[in-house]
PDB file of N, CA and C in Angstrom:
ATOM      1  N   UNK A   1      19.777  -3.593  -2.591  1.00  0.00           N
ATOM      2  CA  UNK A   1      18.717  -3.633  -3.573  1.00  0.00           C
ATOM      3  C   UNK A   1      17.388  -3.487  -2.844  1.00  0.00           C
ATOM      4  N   UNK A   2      16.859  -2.606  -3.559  1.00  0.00           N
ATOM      5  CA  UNK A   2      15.454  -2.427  -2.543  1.00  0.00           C
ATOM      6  C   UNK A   2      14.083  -3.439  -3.631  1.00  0.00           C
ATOM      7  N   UNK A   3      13.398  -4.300  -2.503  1.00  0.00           N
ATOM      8  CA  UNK A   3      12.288  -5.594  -3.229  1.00  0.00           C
ATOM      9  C   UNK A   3      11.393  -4.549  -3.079  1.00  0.00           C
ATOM     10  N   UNK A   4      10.317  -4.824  -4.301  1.00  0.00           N
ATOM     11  CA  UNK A   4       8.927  -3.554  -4.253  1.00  0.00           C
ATOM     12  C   UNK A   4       8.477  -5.132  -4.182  1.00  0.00           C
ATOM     13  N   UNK A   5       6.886  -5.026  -3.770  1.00  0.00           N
ATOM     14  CA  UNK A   5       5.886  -5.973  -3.834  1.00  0.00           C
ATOM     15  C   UNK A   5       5.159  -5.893  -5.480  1.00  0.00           C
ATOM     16  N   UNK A   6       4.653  -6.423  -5.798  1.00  0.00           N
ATOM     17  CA  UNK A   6       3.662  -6.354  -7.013  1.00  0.00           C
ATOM     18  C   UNK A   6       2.686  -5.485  -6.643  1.00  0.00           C
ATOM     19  N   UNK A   7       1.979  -4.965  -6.046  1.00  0.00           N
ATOM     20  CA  UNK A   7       1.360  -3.766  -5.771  1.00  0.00           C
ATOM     21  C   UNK A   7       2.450  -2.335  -6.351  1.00  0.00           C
ATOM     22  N   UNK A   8       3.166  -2.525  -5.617  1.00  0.00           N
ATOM     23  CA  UNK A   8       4.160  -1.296  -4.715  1.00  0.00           C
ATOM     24  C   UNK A   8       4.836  -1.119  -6.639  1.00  0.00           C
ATOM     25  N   UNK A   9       5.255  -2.316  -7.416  1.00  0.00           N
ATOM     26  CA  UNK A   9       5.641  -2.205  -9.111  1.00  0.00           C
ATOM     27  C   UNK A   9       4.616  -1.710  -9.729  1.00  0.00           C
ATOM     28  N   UNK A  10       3.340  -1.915  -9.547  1.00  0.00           N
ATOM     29  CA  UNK A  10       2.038  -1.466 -10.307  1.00  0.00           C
ATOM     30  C   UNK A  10       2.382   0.169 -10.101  1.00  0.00           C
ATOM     31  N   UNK A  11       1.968   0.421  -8.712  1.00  0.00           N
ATOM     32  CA  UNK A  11       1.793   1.845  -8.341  1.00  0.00           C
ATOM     33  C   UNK A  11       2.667   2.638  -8.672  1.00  0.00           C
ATOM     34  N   UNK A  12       4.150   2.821  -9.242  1.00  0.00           N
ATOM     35  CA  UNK A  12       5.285   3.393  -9.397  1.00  0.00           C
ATOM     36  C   UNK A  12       5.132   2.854 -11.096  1.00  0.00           C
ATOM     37  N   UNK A  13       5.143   2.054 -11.760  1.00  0.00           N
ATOM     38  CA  UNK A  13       4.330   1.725 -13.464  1.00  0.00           C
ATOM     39  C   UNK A  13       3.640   2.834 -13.627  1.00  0.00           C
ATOM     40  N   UNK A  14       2.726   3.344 -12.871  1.00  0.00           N
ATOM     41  CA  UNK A  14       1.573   3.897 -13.572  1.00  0.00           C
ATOM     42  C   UNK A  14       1.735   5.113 -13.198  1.00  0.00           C
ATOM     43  N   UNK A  15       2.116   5.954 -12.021  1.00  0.00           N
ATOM     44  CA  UNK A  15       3.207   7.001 -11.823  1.00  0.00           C
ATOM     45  C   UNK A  15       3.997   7.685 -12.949  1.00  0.00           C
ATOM     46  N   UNK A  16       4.708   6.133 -13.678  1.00  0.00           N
ATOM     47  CA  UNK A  16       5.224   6.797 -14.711  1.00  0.00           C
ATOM     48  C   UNK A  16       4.865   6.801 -16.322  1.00  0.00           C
ATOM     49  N   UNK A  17       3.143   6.855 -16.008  1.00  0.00           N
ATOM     50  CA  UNK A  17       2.542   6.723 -17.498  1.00  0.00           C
ATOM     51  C   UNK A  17       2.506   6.047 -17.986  1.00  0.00           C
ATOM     52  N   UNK A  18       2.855   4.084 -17.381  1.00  0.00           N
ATOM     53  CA  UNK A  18       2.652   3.134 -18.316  1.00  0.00           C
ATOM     54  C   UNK A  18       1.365   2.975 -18.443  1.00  0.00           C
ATOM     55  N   UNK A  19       0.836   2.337 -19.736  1.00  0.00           N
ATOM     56  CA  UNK A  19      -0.386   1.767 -19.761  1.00  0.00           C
ATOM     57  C   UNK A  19      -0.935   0.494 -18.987  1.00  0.00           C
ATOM     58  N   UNK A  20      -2.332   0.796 -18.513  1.00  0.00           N
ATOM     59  CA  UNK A  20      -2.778  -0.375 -18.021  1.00  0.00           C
ATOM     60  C   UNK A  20      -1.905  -1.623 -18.386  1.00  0.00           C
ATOM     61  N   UNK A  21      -2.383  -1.960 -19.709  1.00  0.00           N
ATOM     62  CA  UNK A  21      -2.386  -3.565 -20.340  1.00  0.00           C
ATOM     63  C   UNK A  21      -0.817  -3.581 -20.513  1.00  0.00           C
ATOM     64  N   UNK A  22       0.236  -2.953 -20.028  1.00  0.00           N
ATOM     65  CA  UNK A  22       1.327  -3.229 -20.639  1.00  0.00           C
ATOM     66  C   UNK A  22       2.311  -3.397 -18.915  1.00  0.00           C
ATOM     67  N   UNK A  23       1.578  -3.034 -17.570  1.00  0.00           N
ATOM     68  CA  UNK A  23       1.607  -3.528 -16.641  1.00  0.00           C
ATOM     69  C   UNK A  23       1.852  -4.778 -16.251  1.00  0.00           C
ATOM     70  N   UNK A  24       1.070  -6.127 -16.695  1.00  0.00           N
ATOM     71  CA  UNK A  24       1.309  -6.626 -16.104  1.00  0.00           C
ATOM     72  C   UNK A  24       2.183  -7.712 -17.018  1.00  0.00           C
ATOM     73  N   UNK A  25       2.939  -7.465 -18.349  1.00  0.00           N
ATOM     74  CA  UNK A  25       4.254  -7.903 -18.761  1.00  0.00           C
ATOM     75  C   UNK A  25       5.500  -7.048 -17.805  1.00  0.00           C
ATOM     76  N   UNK A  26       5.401  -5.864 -17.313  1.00  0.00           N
ATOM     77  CA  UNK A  26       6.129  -5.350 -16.804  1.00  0.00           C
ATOM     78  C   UNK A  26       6.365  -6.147 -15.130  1.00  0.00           C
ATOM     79  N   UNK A  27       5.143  -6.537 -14.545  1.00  0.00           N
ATOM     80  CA  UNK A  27       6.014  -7.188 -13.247  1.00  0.00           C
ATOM     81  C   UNK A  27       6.258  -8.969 -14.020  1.00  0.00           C
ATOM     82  N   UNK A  28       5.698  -9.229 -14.882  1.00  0.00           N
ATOM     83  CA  UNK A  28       6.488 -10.759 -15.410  1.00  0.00           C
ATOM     84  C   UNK A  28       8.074 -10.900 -15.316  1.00  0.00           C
ATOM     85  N   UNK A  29       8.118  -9.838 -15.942  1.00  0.00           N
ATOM     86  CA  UNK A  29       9.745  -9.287 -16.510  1.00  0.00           C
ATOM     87  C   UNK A  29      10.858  -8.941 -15.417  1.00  0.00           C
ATOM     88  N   UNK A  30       9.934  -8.121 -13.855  1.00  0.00           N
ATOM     89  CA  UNK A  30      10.532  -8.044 -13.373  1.00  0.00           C
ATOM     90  C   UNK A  30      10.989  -9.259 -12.120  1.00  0.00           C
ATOM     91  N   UNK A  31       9.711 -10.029 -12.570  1.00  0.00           N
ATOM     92  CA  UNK A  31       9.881 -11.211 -11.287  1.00  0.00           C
ATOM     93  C   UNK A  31      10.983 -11.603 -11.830  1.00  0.00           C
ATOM     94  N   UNK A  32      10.593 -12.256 -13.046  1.00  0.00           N
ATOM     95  CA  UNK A  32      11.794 -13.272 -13.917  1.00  0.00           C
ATOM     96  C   UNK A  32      13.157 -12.376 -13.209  1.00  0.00           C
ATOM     97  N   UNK A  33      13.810 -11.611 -13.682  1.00  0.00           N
ATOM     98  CA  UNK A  33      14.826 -10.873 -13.736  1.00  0.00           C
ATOM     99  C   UNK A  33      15.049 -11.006 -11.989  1.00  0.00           C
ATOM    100  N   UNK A  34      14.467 -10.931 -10.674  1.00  0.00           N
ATOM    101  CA  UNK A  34      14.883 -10.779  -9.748  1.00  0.00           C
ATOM    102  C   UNK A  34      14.888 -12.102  -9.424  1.00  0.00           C
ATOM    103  N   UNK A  35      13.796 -13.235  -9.514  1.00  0.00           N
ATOM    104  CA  UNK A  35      14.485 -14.727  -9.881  1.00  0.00           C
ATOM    105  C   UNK A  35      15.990 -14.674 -10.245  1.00  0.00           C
ATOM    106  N   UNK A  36      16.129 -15.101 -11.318  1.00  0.00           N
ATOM    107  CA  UNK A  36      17.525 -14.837 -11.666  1.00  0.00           C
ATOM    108  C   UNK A  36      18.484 -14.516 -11.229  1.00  0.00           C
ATOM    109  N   UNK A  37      18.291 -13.427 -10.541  1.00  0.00           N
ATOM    110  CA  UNK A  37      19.448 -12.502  -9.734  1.00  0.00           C
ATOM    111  C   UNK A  37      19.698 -13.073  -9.001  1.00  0.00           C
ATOM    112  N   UNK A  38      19.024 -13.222  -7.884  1.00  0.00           N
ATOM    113  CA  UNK A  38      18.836 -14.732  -6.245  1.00  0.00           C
ATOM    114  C   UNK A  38      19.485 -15.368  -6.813  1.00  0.00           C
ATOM    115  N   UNK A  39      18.903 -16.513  -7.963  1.00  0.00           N
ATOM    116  CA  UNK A  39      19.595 -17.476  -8.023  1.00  0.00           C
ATOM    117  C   UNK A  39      21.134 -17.668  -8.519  1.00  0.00           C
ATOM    118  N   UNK A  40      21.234 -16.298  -8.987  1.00  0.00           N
ATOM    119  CA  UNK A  40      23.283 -16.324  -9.460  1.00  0.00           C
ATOM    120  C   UNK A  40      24.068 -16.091  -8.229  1.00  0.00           C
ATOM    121  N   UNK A  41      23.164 -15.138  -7.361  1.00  0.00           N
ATOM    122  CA  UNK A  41      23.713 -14.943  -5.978  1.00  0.00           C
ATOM    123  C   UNK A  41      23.717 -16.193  -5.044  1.00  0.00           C
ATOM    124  N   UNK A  42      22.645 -16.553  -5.119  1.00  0.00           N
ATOM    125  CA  UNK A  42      23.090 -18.249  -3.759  1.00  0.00           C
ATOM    126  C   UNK A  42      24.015 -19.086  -4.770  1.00  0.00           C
ATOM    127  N   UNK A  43      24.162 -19.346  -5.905  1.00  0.00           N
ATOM    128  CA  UNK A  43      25.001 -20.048  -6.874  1.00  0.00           C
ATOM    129  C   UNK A  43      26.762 -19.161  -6.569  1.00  0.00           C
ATOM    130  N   UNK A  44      27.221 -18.142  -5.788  1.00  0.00           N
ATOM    131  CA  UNK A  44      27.983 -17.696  -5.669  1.00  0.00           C
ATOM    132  C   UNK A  44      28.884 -17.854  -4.617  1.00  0.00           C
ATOM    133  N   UNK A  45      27.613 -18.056  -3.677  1.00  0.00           N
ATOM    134  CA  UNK A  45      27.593 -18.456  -1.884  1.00  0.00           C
ATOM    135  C   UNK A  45      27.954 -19.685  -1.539  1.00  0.00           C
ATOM    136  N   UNK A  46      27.472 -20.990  -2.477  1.00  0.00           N
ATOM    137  CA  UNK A  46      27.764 -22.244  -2.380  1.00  0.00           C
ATOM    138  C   UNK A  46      29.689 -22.648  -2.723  1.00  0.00           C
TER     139      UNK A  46
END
């Protein structure tokens, strides 16, 4: 899995024509979601 930074999600967002204001629900969404992921993965490991 490749991690983008919050910069690096902005710059590739807007690349693909998202709007400003709809940016920054888009890295919310994606933190949450890669949270998540980690945590089912170390929950797998234990």
């Amino acid at each position: 899995m490749v991690v983008l930074s919050s910069c690096e999600i902005l710059d590739e967002l807007k690349k693909l024509g998202i709007k400003s204001s709809d940016l920054i629900q888009y890295v919310i969404e994606y933190s949450a979601y890669y949270t998540i992921r980690n945590i089912q993965f170390d929950d797998l490991n234990d």
